[in-house]
Protein backbone atom coordinates (compact mmCIF):
# COMPACT_ATOMS: atom_id res chain seq x y z
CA UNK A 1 99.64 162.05 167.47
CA UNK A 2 99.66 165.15 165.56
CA UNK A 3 97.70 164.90 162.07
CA UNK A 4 100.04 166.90 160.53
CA UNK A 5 102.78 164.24 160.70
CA UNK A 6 101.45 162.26 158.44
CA UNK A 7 101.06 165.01 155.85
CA UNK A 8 102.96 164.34 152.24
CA UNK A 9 102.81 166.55 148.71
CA UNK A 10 101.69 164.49 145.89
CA UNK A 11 101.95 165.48 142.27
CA UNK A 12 98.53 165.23 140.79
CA UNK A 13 99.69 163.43 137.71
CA UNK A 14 101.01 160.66 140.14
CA UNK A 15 97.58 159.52 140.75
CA UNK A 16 96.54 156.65 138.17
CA UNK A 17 93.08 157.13 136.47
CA UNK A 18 92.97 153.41 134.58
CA UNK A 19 95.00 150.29 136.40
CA UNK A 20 97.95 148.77 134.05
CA UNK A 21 96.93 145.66 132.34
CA UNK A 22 97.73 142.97 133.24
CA UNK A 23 96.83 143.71 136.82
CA UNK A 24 100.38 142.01 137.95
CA UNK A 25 102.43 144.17 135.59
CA UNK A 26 102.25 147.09 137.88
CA UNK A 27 105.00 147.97 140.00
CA UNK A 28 105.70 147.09 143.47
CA UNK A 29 108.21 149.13 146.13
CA UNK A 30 109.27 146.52 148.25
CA UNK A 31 110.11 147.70 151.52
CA UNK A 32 111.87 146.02 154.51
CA UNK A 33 112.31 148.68 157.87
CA UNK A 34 115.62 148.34 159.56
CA UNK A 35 118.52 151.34 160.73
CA UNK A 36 118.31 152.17 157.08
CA UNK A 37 114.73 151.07 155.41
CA UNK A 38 115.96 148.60 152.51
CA UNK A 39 113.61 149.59 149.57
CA UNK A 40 113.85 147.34 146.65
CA UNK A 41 111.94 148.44 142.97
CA UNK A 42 110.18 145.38 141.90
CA UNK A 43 106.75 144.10 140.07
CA UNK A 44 103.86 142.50 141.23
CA UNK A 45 104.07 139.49 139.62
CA UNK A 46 107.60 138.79 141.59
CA UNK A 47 105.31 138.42 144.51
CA UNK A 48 105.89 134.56 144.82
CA UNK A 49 109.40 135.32 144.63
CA UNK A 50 109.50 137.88 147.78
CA UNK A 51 107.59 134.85 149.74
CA UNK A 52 108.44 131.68 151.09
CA UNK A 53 107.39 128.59 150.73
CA UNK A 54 104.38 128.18 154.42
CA UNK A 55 103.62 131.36 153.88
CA UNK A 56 99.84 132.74 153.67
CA UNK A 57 97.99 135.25 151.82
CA UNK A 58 95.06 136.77 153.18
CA UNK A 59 92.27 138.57 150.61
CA UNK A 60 89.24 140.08 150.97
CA UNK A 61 86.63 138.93 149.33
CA UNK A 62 84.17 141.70 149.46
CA UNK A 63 81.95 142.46 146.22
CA UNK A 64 81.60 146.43 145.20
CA UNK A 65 78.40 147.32 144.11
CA UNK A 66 77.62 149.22 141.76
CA UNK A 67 76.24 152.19 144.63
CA UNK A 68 76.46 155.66 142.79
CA UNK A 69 72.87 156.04 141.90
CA UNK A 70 72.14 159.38 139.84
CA UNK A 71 68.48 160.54 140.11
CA UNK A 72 65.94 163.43 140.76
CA UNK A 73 63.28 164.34 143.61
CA UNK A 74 59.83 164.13 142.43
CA UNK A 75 56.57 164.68 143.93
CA UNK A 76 56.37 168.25 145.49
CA UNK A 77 57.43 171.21 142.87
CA UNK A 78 60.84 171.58 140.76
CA UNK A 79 62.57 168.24 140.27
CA UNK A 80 66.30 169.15 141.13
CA UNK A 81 69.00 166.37 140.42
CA UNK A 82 70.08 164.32 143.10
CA UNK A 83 73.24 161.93 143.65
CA UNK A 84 73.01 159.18 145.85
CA UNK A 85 76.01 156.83 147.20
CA UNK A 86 74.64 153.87 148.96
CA UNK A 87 77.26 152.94 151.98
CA UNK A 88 75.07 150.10 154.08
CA UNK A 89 72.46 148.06 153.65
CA UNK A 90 70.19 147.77 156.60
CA UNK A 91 67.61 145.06 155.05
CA UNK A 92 65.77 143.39 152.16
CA UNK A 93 65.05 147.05 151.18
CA UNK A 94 66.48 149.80 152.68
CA UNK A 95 69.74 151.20 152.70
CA UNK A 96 71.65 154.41 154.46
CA UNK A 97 73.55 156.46 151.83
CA UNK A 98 75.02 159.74 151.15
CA UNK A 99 72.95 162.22 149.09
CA UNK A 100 73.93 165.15 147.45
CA UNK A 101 72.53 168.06 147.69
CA UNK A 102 70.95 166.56 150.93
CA UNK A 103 69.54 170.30 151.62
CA UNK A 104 66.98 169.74 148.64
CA UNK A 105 65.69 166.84 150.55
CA UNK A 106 63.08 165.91 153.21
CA UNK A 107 61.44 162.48 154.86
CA UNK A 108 58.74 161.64 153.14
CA UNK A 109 59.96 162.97 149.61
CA UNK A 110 60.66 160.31 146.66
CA UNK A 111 63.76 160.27 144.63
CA UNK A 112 63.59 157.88 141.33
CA UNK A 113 66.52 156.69 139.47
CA UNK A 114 66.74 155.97 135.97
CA UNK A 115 63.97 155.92 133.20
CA UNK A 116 64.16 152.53 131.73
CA UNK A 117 64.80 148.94 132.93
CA UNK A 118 64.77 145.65 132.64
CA UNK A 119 63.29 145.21 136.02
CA UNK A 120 61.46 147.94 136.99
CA UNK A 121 58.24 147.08 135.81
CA UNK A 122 57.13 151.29 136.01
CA UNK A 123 60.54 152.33 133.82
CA UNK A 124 62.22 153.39 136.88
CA UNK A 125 63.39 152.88 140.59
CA UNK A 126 62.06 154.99 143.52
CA UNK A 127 62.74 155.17 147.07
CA UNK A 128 61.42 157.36 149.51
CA UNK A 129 63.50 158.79 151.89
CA UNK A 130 62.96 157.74 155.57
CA UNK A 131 65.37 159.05 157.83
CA UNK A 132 67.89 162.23 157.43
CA UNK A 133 70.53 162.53 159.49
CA UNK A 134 74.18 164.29 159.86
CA UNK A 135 76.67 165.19 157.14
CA UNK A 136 74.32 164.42 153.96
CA UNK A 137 73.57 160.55 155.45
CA UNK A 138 69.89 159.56 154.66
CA UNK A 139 67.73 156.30 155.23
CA UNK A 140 66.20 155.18 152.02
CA UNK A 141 63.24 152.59 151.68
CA UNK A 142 63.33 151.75 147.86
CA UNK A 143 60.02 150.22 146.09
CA UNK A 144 61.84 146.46 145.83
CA UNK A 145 63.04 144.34 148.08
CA UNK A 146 66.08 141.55 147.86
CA UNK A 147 67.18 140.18 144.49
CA UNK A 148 64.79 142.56 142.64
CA UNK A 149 66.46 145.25 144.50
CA UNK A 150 69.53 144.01 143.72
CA UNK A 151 69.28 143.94 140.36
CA UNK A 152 67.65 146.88 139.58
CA UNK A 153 70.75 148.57 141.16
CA UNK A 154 73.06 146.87 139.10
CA UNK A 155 71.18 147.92 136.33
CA UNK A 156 71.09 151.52 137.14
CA UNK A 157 73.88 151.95 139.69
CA UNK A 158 77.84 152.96 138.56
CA UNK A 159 80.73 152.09 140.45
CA UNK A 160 81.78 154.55 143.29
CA UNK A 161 84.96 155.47 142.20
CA UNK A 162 87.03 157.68 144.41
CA UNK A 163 86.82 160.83 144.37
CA UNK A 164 90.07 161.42 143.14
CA UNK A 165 89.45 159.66 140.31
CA UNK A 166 85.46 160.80 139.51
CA UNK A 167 86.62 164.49 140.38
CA UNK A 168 89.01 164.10 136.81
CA UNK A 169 86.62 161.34 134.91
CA UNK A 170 82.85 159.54 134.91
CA UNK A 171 82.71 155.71 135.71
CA UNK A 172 82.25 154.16 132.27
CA UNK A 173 81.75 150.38 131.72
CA UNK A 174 85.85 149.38 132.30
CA UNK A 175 85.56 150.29 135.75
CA UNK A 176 82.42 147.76 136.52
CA UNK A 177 85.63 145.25 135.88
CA UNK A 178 88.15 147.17 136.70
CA UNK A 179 87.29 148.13 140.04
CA UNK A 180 86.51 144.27 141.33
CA UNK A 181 88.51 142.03 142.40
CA UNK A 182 89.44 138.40 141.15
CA UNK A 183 88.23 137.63 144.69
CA UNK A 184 84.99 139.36 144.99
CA UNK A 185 82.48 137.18 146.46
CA UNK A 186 80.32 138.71 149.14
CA UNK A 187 78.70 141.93 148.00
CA UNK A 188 78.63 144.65 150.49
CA UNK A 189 81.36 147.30 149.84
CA UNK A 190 81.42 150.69 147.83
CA UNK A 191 84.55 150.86 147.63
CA UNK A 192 87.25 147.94 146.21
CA UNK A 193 89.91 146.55 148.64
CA UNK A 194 91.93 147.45 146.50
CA UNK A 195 95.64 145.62 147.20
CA UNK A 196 93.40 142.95 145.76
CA UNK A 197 93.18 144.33 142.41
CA UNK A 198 96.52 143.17 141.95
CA UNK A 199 95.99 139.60 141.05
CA UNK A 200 95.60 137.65 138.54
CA UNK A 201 94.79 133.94 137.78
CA UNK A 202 98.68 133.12 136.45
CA UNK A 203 99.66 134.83 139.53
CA UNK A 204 97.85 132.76 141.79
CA UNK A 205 99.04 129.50 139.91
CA UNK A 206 103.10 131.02 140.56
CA UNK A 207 102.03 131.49 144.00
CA UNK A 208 100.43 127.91 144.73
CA UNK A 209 103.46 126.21 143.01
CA UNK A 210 105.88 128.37 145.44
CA UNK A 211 103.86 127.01 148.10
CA UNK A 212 102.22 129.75 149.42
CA UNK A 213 98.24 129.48 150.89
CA UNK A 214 95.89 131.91 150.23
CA UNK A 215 92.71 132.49 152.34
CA UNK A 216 89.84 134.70 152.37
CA UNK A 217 88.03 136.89 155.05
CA UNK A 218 85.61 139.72 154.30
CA UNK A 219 85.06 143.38 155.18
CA UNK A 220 82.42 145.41 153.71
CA UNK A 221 84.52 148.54 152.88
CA UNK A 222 82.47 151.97 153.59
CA UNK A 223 83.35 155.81 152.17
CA UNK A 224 85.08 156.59 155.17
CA UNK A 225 88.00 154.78 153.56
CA UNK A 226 88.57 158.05 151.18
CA UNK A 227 88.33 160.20 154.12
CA UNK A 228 90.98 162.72 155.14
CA UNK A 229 91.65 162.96 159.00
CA UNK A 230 90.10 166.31 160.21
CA UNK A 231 91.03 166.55 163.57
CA UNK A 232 94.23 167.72 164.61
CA UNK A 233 95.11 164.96 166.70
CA UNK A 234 94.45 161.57 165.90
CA UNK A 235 93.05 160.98 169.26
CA UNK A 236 90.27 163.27 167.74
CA UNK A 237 89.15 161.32 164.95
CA UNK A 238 86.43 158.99 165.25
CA UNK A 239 86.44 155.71 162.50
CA UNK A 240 83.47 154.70 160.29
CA UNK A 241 82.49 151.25 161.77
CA UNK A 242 82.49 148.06 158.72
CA UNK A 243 81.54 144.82 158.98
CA UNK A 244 83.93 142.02 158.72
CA UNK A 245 84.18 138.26 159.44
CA UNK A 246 86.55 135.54 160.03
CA UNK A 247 85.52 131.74 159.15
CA UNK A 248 86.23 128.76 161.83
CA UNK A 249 88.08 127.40 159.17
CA UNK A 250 90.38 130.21 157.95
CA UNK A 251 91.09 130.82 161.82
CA UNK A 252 92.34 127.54 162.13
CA UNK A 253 94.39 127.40 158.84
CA UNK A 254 95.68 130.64 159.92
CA UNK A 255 96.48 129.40 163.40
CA UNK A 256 98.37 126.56 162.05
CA UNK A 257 100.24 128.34 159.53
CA UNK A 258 101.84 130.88 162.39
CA UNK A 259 102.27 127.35 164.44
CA UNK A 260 104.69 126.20 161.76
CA UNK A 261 106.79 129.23 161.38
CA UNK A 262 104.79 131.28 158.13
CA UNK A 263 103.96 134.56 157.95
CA UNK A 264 100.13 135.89 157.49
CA UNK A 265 100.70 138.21 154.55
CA UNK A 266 97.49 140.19 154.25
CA UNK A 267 96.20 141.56 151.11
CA UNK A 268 95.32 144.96 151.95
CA UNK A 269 94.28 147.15 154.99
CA UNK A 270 90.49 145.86 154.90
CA UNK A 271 92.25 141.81 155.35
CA UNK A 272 94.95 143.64 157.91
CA UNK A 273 92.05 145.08 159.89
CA UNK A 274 89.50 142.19 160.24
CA UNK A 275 92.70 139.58 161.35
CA UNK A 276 93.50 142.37 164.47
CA UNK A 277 89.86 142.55 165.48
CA UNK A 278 89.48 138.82 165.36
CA UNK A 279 92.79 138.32 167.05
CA UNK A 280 93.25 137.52 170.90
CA UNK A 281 96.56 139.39 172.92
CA UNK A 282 98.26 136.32 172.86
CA UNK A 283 98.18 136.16 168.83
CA UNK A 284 95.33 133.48 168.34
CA UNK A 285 93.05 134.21 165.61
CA UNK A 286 89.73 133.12 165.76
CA UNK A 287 86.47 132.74 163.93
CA UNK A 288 84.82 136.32 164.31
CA UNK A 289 82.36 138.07 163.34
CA UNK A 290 80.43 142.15 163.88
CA UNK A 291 81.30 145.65 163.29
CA UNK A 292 84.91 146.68 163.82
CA UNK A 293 86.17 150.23 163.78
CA UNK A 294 89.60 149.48 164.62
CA UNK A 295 91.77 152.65 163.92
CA UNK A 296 95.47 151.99 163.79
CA UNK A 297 98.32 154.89 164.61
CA UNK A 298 102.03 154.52 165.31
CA UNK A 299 102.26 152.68 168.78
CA UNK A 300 99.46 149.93 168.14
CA UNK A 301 100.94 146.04 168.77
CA UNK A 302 100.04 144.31 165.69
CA UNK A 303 99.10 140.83 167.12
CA UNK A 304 98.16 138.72 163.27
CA UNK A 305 99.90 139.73 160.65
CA UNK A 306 103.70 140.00 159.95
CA UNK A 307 103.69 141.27 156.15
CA UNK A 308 101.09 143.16 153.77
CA UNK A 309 100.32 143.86 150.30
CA UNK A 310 99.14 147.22 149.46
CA UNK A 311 98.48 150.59 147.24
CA UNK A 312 99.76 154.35 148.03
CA UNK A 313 97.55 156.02 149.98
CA UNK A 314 96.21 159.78 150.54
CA UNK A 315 98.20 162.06 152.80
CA UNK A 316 96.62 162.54 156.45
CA UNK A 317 94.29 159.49 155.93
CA UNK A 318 93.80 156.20 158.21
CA UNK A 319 95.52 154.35 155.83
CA UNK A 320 98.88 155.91 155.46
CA UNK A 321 98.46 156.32 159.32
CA UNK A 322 98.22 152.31 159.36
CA UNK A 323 101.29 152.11 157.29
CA UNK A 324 102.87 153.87 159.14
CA UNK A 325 102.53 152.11 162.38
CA UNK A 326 103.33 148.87 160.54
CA UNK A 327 106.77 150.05 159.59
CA UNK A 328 107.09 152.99 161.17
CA UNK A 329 106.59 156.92 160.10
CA UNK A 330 109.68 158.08 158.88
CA UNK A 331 110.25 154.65 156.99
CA UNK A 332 107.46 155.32 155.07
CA UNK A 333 107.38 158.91 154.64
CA UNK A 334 111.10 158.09 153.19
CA UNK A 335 109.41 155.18 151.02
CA UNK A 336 106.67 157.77 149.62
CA UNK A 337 109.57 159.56 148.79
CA UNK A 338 111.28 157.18 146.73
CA UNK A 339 107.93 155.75 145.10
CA UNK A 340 106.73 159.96 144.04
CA UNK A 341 110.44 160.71 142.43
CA UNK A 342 110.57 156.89 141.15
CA UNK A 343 107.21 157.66 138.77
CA UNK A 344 105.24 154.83 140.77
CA UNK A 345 101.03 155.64 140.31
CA UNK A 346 99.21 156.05 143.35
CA UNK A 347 96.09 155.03 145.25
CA UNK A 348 93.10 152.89 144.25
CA UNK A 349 93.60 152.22 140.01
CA UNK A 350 97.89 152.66 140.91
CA UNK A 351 100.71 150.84 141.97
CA UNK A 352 101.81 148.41 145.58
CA UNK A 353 104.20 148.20 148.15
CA UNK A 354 105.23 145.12 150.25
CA UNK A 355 105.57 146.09 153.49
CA UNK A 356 107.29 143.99 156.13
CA UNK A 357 106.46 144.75 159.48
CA UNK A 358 109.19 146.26 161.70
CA UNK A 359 109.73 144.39 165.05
């Protein structure tokens, strides 16, 4: 399909720097695809109210880390500043990541991060850089290894904020809580799923008492997630791959939940994505687990889930292009519509819709 379908204008002052608090107070556009799409202004914390009793809700539980790492080259001349965003870890002490400027770098040079630590026994983290490849992407060996690593990160790392929000403001201290979710569990991603942001523990209690399950799968969510689509034809665009996994017991639960007539509600495109790559043609989910790079356009058969949960996304991206096939393209160009002369905040720090799948 043509890229330039699913093009939209957005206000800039429509996209939310800080999330509302409490998480569930923000707003939620409910919408339900039919001759007319039925869209329905609502809050997040009617959730339990828009769901029925056998019903399941599917999070992710991926951890963000705190990957923005701000630094300088050392070693051979002037020093110039250098940015790096770690996107995957490849073991105990290396990592691929995105470097800016990656021009003013080489193999073999060393970048260190930070001047003073709690771990870093020399007052500062180095890594030298191993591998350069395409598009700024760089293989990084860094002096510590595992839990040492990890903490010296932490300690010296910021959150990776989109850039539509870092562009207008720097990541302060809020957004190390801000940008997690209640779920976050497994670290791995650099960027929040963020539907999941959404929650909150007296939710979740409204939720259980209305009956409704909730269970957890994980993908680790990489930067390709803020990327525009470039090519002019979707057939032209080529995903980032993620890691996910399914458990044997959330397959099952899952499984038995569709077997007695509930919906699988996921929480978000990263929970939407990992189901359909762990799902057989004849709608079976099972336990699963690798690298999935499943991009979905208008015209994909959704085989898991009948219902999601999630935020307003960037024109031309994957996500509004998943949306879109979900409930169709001019359903939701007519939603995001309604939400942009409504006032509803978008993307990752904004508001939700509810989205129920058309058939």
């Amino acid at each position: 399909m043509r890229t330039d379908l699913f093009d939209f204008e957005l206000p800039p002052e429509r996209i939310a720097l800080r999330p509302v608090s409490p998480r569930d107070a923000a707003r939620l556009l409910v919408v339900r695809p039919g001759g007319a799409p039925e869209l329905e202004d609502r809050t997040v914390r009617d959730l339990p109210d828009l769901l029925r009793a056998g019903d399941a809700l599917v999070v992710n539980d991926s951890k963000v880390i705190a990957a923005r790492l701000v630094g300088r080259r050392i070693g051979r001349g002037a020093e110039p500043k250098i940015e790096a965003t770690l996107i995957r870890r490849i073991d105990g002490s290396r990592w691929r990541a995105f470097v800016r400027p990656a021009k003013r770098l080489e193999p073999g040079d060393t970048m260190r991060f930070g001047d003073e630590g709690r771990v870093c026994f020399l007052g500062q983290l180095d890594a030298n850089v191993e591998e350069k490849g395409e598009g700024g992407e760089l293989t990084l060996s860094f002096a510590f290894h595992g839990a040492v690593l990890d903490q010296a990160i932490a300690e010296r790392g910021d959150m990776p904020l989109p850039p539509y929000i870092a562009g207008k403001r720097a990541p302060d201290e809020r957004d190390r809580e801000d940008y997690q979710t209640l779920f976050a569990r497994e670290e791995g991603s650099v960027a929040a799923p963020t539907a999941g942001l959404h929650f909150t523990p007296a939710l979740l209690e409204r939720l259980t008492a209305r009956g409704v399950a909730l269970h957890k799968v994980t993908l680790h969510v990489g930067p390709g997630t803020f990327l525009p689509v470039k090519a002019d034809d979707t057939e032209g665009h080529k995903m980032h791959s993620e890691f996910a996994t399914v458990g044997d017991e959330t397959a099952a639960a899952l499984n038995a939940v569709r077997a007695r007539g509930g919906r699988i509600v996921a929480v978000g495109s990263t929970a939407l994505r990992t189901l359909e790559s762990a799902t057989a043609d004849d709608g079976t989910i099972g336990p699963w687990s690798g690298d999935t790079a499943l991009f979905i356009v208008p015209g994909y058969r959704f085989k898991a889930v009948d219902a999601m949960l999630t935020n307003f996304h960037l024109p031309r991206s994957t996500l509004f292009m998943l949306v879109s096939a979900f409930c169709g393209l001019d359903t939701m160009k007519h939603a995001y519509a309604h939400a942009i002369a409504a006032g509803y905040r978008f993307y990752s720090y904004g508001d939700a819709c509810l989205l129920f799948r058309t058939r």
